[in-house]
N, C-alpha and C. Protein backbone atom coordinates (compact mmCIF):
# COMPACT_ATOMS: atom_id res chain seq x y z
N UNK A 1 -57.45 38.50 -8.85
CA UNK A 1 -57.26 37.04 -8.95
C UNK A 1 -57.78 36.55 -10.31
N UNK A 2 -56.98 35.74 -10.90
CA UNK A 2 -57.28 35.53 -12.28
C UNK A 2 -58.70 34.24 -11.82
N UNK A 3 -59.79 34.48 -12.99
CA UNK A 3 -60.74 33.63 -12.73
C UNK A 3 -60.48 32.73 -13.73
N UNK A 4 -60.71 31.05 -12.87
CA UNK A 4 -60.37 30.14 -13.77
C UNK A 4 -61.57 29.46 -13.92
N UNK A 5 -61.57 29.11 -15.84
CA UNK A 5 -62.95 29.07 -16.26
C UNK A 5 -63.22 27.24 -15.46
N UNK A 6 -64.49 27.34 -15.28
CA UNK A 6 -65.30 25.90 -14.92
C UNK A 6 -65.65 25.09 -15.62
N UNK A 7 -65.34 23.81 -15.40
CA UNK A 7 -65.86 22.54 -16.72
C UNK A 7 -66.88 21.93 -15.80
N UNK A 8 -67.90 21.94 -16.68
CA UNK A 8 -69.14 20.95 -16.12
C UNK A 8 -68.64 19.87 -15.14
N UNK A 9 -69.26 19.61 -14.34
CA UNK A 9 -69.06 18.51 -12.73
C UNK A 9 -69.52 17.32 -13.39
N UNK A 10 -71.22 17.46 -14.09
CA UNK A 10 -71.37 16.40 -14.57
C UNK A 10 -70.60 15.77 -15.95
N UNK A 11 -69.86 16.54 -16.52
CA UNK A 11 -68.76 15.82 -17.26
C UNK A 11 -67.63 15.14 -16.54
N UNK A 12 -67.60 16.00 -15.87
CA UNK A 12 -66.38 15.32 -14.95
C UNK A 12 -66.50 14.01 -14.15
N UNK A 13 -67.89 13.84 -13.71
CA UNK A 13 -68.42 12.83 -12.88
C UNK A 13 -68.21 11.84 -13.75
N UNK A 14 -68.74 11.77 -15.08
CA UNK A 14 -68.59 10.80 -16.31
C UNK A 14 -67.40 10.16 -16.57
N UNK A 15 -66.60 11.21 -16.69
CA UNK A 15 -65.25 10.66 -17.33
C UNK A 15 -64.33 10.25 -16.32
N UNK A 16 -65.00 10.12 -14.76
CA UNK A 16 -63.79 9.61 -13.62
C UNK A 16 -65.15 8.25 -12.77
N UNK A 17 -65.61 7.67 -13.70
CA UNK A 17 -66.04 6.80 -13.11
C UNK A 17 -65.99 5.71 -13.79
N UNK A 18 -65.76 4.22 -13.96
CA UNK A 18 -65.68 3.00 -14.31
C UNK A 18 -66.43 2.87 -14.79
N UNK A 19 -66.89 1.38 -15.66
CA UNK A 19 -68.13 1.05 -16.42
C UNK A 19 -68.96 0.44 -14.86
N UNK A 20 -67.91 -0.30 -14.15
CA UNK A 20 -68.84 -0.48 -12.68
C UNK A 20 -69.75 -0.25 -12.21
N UNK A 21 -68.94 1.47 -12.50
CA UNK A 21 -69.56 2.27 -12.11
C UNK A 21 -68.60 2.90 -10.29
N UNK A 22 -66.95 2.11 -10.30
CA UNK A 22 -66.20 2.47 -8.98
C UNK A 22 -65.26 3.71 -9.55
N UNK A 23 -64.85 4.50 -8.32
CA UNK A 23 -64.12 5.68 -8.91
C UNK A 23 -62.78 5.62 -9.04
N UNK A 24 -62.37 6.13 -9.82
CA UNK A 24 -61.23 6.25 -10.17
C UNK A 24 -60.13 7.21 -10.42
N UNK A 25 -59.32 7.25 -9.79
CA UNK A 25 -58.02 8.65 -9.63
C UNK A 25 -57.55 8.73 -11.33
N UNK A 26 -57.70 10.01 -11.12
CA UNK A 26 -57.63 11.24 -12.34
C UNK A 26 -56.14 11.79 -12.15
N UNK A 27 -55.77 12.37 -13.19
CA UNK A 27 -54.59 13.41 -13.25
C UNK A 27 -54.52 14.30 -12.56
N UNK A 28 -53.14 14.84 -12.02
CA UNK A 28 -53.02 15.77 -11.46
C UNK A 28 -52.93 17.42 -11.62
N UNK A 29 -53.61 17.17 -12.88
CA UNK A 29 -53.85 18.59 -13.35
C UNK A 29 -55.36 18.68 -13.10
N UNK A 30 -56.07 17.76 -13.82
CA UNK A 30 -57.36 17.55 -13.64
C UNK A 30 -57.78 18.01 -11.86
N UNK A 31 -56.80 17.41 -10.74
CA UNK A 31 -57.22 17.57 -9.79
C UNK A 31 -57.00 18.57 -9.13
N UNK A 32 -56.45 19.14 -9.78
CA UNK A 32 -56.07 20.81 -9.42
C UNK A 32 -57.02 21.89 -10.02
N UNK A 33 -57.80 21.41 -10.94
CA UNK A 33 -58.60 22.11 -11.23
C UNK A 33 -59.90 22.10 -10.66
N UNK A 34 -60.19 20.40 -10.13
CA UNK A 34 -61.10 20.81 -9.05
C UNK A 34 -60.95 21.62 -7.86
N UNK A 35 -59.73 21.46 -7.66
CA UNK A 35 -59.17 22.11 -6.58
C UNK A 35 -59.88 23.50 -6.48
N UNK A 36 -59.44 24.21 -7.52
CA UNK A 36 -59.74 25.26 -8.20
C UNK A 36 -60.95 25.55 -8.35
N UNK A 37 -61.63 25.25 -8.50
CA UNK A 37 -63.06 24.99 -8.91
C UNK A 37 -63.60 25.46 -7.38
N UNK A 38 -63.07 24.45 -6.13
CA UNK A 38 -63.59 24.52 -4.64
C UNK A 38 -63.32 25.77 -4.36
N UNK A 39 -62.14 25.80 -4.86
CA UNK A 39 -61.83 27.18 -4.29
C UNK A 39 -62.67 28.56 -4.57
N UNK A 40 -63.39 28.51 -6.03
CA UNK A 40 -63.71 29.58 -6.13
C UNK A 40 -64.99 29.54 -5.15
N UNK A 41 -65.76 28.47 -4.87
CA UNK A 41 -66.96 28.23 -4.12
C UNK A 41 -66.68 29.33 -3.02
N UNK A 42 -65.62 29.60 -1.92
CA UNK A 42 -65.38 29.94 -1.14
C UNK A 42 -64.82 31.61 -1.27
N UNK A 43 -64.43 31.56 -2.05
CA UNK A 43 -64.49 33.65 -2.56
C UNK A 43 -65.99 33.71 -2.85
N UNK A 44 -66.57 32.98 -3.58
CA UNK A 44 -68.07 33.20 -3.93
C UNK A 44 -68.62 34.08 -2.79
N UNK A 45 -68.39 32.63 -1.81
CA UNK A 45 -68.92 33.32 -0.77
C UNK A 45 -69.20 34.37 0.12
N UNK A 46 -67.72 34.94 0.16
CA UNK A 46 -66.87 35.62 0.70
C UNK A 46 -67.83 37.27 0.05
N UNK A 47 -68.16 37.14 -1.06
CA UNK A 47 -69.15 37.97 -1.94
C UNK A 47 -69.80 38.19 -1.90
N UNK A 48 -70.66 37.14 -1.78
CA UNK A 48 -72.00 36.85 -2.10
C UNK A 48 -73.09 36.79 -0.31
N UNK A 49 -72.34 36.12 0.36
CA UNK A 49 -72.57 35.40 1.50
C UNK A 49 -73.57 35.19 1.64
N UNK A 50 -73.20 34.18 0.73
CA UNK A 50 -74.71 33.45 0.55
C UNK A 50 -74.10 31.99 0.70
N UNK A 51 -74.95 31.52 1.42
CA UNK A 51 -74.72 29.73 2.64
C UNK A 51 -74.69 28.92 1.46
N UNK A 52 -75.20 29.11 -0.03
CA UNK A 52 -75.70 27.71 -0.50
C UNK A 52 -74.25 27.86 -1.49
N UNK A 53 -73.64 28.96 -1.19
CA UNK A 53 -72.06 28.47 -2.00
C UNK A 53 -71.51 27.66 -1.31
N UNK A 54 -71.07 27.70 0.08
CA UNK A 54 -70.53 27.13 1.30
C UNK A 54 -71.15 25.21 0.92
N UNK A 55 -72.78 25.25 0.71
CA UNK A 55 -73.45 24.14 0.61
C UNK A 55 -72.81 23.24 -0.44
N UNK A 56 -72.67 23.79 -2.04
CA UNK A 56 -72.49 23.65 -2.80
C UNK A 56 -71.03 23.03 -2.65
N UNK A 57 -69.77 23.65 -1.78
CA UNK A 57 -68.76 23.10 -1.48
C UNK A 57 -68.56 22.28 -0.92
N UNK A 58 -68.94 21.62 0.14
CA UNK A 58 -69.26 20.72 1.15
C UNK A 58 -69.82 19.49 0.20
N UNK A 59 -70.87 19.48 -0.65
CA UNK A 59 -71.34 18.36 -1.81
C UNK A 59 -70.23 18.16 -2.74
N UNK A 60 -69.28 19.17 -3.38
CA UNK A 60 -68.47 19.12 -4.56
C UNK A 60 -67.40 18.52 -3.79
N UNK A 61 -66.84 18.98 -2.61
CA UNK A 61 -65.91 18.20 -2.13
C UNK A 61 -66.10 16.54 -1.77
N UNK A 62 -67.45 16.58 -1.17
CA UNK A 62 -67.70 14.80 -0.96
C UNK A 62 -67.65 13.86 -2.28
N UNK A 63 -67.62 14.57 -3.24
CA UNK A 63 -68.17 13.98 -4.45
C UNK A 63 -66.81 13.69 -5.13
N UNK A 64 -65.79 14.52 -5.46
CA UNK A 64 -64.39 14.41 -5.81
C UNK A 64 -63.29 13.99 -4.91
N UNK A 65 -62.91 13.72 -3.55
CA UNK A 65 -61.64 13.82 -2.56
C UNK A 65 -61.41 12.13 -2.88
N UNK A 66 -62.48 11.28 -3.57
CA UNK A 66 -62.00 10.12 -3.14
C UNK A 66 -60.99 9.91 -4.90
N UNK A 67 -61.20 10.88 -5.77
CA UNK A 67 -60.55 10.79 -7.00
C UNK A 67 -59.44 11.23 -6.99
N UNK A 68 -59.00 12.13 -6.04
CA UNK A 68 -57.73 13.06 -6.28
C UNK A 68 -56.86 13.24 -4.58
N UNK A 69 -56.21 12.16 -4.93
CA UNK A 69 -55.42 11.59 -3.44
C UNK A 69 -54.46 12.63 -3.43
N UNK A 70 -53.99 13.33 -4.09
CA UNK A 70 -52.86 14.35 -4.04
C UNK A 70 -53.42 15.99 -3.60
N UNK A 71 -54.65 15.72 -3.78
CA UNK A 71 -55.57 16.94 -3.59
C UNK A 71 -56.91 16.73 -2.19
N UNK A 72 -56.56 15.66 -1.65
CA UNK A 72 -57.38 14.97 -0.82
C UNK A 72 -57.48 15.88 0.89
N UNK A 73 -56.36 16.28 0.79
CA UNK A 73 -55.98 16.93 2.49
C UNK A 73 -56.43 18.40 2.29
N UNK A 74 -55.92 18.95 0.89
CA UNK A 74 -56.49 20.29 0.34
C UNK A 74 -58.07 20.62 0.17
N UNK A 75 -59.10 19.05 -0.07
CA UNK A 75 -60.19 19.11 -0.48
C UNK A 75 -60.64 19.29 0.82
N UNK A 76 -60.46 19.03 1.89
CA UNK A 76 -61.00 18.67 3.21
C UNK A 76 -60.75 19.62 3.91
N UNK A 77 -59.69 20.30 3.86
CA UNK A 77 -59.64 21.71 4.55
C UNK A 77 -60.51 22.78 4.13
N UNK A 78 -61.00 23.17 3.07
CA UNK A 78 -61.98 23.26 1.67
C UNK A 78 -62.99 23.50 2.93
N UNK A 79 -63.57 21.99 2.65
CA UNK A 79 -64.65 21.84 3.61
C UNK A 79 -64.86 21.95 4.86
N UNK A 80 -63.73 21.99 5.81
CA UNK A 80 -64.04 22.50 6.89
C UNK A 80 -63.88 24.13 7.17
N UNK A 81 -63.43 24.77 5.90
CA UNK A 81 -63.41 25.92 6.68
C UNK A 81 -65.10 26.68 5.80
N UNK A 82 -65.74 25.75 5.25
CA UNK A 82 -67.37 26.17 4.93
C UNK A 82 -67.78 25.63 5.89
N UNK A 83 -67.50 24.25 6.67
CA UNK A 83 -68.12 24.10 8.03
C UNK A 83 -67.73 25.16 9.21
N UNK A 84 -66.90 25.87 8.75
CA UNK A 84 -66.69 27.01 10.43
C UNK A 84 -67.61 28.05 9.53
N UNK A 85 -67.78 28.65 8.56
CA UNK A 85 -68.40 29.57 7.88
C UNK A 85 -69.77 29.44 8.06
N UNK A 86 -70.37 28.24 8.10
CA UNK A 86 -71.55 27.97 8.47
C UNK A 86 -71.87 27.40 9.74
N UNK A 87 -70.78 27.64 10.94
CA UNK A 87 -70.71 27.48 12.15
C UNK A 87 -71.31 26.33 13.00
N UNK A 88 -70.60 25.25 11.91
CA UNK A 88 -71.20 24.16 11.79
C UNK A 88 -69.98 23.23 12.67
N UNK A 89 -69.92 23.50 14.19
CA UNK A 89 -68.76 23.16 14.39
C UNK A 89 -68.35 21.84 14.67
N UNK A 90 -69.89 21.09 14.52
CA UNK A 90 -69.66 19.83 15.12
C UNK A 90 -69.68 18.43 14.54
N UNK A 91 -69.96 18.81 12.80
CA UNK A 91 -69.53 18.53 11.69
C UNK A 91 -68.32 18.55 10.81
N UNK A 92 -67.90 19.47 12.03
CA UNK A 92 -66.63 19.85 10.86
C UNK A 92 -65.90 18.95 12.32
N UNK A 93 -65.49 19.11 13.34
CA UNK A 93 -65.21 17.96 14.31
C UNK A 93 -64.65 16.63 13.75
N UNK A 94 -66.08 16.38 13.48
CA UNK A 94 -66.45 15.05 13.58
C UNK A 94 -65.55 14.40 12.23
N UNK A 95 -65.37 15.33 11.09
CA UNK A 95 -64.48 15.08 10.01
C UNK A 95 -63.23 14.72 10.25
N UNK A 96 -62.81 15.93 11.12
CA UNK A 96 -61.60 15.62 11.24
C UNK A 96 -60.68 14.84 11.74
N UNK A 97 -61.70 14.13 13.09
CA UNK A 97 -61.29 13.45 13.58
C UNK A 97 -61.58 11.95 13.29
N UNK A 98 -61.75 11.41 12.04
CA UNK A 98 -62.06 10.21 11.35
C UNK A 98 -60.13 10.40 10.29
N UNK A 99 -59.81 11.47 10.31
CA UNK A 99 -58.75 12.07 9.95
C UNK A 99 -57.29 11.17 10.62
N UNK A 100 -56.29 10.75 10.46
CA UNK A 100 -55.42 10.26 10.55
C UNK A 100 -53.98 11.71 10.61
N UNK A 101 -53.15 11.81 11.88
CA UNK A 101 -52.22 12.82 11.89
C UNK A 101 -51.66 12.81 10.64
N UNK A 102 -51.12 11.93 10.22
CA UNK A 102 -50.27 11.55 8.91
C UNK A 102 -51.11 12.24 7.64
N UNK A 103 -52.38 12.43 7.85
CA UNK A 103 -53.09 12.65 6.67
C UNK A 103 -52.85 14.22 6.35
N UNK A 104 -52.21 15.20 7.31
CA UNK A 104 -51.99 16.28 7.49
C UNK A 104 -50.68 16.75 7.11
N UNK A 105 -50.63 17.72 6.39
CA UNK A 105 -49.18 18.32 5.94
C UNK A 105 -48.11 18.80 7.06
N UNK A 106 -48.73 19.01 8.00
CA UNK A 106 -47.95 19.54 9.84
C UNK A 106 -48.11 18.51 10.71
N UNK A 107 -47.75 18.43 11.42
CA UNK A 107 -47.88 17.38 12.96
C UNK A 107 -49.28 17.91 13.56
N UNK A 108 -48.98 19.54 13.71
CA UNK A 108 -49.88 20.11 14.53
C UNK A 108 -51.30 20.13 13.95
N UNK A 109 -51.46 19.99 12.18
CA UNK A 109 -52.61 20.43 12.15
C UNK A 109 -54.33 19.75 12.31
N UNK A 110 -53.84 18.36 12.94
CA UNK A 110 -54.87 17.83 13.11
C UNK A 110 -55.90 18.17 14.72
N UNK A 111 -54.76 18.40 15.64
CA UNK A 111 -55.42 19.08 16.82
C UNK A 111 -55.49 20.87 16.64
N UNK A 112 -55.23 21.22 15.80
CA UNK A 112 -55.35 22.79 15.20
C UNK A 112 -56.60 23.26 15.20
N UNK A 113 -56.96 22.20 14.03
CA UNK A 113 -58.89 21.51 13.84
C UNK A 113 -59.57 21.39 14.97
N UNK A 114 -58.67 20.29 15.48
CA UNK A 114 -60.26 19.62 16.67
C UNK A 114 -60.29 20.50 17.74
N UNK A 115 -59.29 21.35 18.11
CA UNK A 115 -59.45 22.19 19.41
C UNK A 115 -60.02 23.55 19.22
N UNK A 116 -59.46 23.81 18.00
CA UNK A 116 -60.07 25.62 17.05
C UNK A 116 -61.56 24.69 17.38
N UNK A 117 -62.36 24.14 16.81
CA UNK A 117 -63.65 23.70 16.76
C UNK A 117 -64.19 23.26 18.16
N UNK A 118 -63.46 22.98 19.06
CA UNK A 118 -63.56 22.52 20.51
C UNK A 118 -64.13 24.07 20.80
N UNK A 119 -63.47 24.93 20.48
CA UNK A 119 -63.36 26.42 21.08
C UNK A 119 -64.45 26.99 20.57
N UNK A 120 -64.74 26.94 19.64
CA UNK A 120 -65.29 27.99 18.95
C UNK A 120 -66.92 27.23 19.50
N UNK A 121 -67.08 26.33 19.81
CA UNK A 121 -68.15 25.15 20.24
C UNK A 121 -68.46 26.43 21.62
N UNK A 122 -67.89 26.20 22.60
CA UNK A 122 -67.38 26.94 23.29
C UNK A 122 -68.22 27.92 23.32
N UNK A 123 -67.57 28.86 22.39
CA UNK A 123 -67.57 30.55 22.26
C UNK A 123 -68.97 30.43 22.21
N UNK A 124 -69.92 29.72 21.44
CA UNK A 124 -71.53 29.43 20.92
C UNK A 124 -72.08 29.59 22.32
N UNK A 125 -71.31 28.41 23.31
CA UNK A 125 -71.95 28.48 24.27
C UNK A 125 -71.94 29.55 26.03
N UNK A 126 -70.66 30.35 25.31
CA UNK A 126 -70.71 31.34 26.02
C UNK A 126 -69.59 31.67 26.98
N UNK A 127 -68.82 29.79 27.15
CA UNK A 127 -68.05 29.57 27.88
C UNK A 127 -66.76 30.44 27.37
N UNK A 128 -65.57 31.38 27.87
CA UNK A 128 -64.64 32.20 27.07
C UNK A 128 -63.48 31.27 27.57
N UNK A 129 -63.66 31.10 29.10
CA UNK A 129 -62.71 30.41 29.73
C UNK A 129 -62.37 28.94 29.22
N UNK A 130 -63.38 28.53 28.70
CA UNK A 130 -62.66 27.30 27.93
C UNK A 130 -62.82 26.84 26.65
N UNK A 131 -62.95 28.23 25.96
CA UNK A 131 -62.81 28.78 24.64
C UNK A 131 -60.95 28.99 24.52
N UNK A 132 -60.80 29.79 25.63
CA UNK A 132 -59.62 30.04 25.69
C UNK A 132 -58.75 29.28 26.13
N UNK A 133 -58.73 28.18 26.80
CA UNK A 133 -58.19 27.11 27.11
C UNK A 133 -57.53 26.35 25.77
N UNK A 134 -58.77 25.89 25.13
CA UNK A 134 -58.47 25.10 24.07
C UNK A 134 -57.41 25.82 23.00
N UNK A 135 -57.44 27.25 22.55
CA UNK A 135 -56.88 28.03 22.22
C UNK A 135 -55.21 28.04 22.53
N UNK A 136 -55.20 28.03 23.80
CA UNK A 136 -53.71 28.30 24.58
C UNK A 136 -53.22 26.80 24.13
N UNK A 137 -54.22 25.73 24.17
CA UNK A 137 -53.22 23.97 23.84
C UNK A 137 -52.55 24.48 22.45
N UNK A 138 -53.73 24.93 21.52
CA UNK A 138 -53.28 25.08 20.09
C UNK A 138 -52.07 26.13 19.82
N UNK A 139 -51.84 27.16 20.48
CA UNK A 139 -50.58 27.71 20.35
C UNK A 139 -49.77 27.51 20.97
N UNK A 140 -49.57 26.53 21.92
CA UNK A 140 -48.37 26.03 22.41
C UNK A 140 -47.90 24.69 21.80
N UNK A 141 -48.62 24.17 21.06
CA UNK A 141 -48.37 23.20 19.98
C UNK A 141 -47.57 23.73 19.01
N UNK A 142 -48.37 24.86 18.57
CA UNK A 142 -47.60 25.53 17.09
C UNK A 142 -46.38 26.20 16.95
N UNK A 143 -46.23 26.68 18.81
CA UNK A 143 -45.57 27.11 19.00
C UNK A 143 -44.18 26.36 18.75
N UNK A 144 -44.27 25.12 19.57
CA UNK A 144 -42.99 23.90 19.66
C UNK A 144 -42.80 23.97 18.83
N UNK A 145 -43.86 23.67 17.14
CA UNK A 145 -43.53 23.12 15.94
C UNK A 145 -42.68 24.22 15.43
N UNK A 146 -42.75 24.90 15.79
CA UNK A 146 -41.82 26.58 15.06
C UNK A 146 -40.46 26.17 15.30
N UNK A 147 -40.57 26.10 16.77
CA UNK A 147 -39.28 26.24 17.35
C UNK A 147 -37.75 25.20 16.44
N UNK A 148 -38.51 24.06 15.71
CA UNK A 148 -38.27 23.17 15.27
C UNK A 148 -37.86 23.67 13.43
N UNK A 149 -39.44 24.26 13.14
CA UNK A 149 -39.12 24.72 11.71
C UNK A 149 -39.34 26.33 11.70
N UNK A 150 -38.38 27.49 12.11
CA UNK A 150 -38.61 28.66 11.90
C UNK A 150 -39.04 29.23 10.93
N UNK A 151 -38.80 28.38 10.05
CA UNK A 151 -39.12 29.47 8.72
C UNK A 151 -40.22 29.33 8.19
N UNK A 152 -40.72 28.48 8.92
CA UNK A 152 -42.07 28.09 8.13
C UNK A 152 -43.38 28.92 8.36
N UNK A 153 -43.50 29.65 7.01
CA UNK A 153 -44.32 30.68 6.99
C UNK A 153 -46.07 30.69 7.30
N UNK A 154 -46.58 29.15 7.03
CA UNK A 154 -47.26 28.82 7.21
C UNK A 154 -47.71 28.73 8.52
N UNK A 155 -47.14 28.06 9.31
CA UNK A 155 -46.91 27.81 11.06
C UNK A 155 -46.82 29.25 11.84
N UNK A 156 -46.57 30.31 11.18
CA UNK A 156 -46.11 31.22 11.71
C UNK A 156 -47.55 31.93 11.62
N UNK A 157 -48.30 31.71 10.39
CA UNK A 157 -49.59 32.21 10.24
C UNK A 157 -50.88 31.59 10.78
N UNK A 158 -50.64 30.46 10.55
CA UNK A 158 -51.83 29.45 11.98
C UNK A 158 -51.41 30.08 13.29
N UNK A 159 -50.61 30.22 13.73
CA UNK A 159 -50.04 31.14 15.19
C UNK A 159 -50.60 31.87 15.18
N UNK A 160 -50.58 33.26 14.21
CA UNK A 160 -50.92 34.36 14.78
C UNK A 160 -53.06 34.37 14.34
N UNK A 161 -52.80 33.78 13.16
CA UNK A 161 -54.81 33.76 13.10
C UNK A 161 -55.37 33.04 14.53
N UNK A 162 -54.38 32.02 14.76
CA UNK A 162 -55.40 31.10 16.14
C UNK A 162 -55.45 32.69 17.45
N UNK A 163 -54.22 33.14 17.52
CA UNK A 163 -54.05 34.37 18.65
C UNK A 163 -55.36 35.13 18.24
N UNK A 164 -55.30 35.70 17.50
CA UNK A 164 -56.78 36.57 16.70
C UNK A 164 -57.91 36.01 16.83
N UNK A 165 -58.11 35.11 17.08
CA UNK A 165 -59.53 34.43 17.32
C UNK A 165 -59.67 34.45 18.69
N UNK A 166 -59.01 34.89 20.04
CA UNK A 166 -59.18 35.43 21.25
C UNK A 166 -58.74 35.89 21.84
N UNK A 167 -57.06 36.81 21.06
CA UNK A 167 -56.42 37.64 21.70
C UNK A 167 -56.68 39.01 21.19
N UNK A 168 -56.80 40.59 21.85
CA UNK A 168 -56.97 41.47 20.91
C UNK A 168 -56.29 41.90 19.91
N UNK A 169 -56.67 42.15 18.54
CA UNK A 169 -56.39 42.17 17.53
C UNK A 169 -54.73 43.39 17.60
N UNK A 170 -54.79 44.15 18.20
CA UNK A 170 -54.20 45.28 18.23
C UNK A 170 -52.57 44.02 18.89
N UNK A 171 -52.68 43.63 20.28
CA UNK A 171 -52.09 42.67 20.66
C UNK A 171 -51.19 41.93 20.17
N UNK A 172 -51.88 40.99 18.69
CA UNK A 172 -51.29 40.30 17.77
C UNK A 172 -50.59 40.95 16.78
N UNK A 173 -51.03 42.17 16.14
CA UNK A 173 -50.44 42.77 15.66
C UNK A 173 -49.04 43.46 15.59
N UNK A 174 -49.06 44.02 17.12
CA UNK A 174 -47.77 44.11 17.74
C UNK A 174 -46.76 43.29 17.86
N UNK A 175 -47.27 41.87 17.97
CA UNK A 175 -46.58 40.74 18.53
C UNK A 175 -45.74 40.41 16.51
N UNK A 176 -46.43 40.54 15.90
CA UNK A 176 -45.86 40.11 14.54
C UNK A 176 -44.79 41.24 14.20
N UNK A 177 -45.72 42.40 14.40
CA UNK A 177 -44.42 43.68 13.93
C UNK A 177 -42.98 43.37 14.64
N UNK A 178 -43.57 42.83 16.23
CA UNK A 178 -41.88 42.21 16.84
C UNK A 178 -41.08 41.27 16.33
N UNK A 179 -41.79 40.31 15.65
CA UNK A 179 -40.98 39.42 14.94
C UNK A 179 -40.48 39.95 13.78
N UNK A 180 -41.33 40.70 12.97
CA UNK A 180 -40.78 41.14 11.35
C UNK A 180 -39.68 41.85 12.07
N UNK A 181 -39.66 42.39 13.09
CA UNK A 181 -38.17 43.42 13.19
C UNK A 181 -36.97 42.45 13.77
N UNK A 182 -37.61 41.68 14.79
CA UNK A 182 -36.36 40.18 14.94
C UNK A 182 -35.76 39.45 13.50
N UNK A 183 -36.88 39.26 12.72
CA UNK A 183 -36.30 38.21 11.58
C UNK A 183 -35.56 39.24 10.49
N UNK A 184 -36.09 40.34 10.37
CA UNK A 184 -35.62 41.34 9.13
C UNK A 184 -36.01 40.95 8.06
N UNK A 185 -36.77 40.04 7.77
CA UNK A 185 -36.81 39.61 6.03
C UNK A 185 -38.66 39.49 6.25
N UNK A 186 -38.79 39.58 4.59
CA UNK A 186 -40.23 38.28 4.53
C UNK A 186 -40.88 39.64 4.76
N UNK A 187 -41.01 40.55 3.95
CA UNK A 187 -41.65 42.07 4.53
C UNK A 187 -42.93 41.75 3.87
N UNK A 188 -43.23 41.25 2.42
CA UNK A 188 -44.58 40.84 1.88
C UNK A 188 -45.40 40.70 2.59
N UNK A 189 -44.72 38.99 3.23
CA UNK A 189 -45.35 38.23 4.35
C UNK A 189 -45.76 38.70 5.38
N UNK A 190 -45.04 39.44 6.32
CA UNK A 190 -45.50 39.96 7.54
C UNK A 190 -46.35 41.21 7.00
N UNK A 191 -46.42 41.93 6.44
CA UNK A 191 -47.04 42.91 5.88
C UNK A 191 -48.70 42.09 5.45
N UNK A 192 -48.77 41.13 4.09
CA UNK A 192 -49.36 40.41 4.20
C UNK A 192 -50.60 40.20 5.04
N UNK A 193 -49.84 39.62 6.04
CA UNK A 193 -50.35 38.45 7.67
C UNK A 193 -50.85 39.93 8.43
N UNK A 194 -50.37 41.01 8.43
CA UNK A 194 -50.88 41.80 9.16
C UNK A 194 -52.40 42.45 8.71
N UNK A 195 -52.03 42.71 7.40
CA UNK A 195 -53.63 43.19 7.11
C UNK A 195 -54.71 42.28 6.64
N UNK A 196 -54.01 40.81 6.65
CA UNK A 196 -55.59 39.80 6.82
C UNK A 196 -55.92 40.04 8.11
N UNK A 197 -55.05 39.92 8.86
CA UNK A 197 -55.69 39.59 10.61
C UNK A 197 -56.51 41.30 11.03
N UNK A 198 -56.31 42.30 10.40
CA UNK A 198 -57.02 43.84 10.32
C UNK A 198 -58.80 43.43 10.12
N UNK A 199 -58.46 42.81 9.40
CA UNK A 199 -59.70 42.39 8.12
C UNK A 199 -60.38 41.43 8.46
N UNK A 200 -59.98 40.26 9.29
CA UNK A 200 -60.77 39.38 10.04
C UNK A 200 -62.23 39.65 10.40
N UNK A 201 -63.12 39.23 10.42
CA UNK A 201 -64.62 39.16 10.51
C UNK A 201 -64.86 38.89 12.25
N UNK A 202 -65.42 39.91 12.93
CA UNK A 202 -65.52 39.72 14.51
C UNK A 202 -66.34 38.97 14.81
């Protein structure tokens, strides 16, 4: 992955704020580079695993999402998936659901959030049965939404990661190899989707 170099925050803080002192929306390159920026917080991690990258994201995101409205739904997903990393599930909840459906690139992905986090709440507490409950709403949601947009590669991959989070891995696996041989195409992709979900963290 090419590493993209970092510009000081506190420059950035400077040059996107008013004499006011109110904030103000930046370019859309500019906001892609914070983008960028969040993003690396989260491979950091992935490295390092160390919590205060995760921390560090969660502050950088509160601090920029209100500058970069085009990057706003991207910044917030950002942050909730350092709130599941830091198994912080009831924070990351509570975000989402101040969240507006519309504010989401899918129909589905606002109850995607609140029920994955319903569940995983859940799993903490031991309960499987209604770990798995919440689970089954979320893929029969994603499911409809497919039925609607097949090709959508994305939808197809929230499907099978939500299955992986309480179906056995071996299970899901199978279930995708059946589709790559139904659809015939998209071999990257399913290839891809198969060895993240291998690689998944138990």
């Amino acid at each position: 992955m090419k590493v993209i170099q970092r510009l000081s925050f506190f420059v950035l803080v400077l040059l996107n704020f008013t004499c006011n002192g109110q904030p103000k929306m930046i370019s859309i390159n500019d906001c892609k580079t914070l983008y960028n920026q969040a993003n690396n917080k989260i491979n950091e991690y992935y490295v390092t695993k160390n919590d205060s990258c995760l921390n560090q994201l969660i502050k950088f995101t509160d601090e920029n999402s209100s500058i970069c409205s085009e990057y706003k739904i991207k910044l917030t997903e950002l942050k909730l998936t350092a709130f599941m990393l830091l198994h912080d599930y009831k924070k990351a909840y509570g975000v989402v659901n101040l969240l507006s459906i519309n504010d989401f690139s899918k129909s589905y992905k606002k109850n995607l959030y609140l029920k994955t986090f319903k569940a995983l709440a859940f799993e903490v507490e031991g309960n499987t049965h209604r770990r798995d409950s919440c689970f089954n709403e979320v893929v029969t949601e994603i499911e409809s939404y497919i039925l609607e947009h097949p090709s959508d590669k994305e939808a197809n991959a929230d499907l099978f990661f939500t299955k992986a989070r309480y179906i056995n891995v071996e299970i899901v696996i199978k279930e995708i190899e059946l589709l790559q041989e139904k659809k015939g195409v998209d071999v990257d992709f399913f290839e891809g989707l198969k060895e993240t979900i291998k690689n998944l963290p138990e």
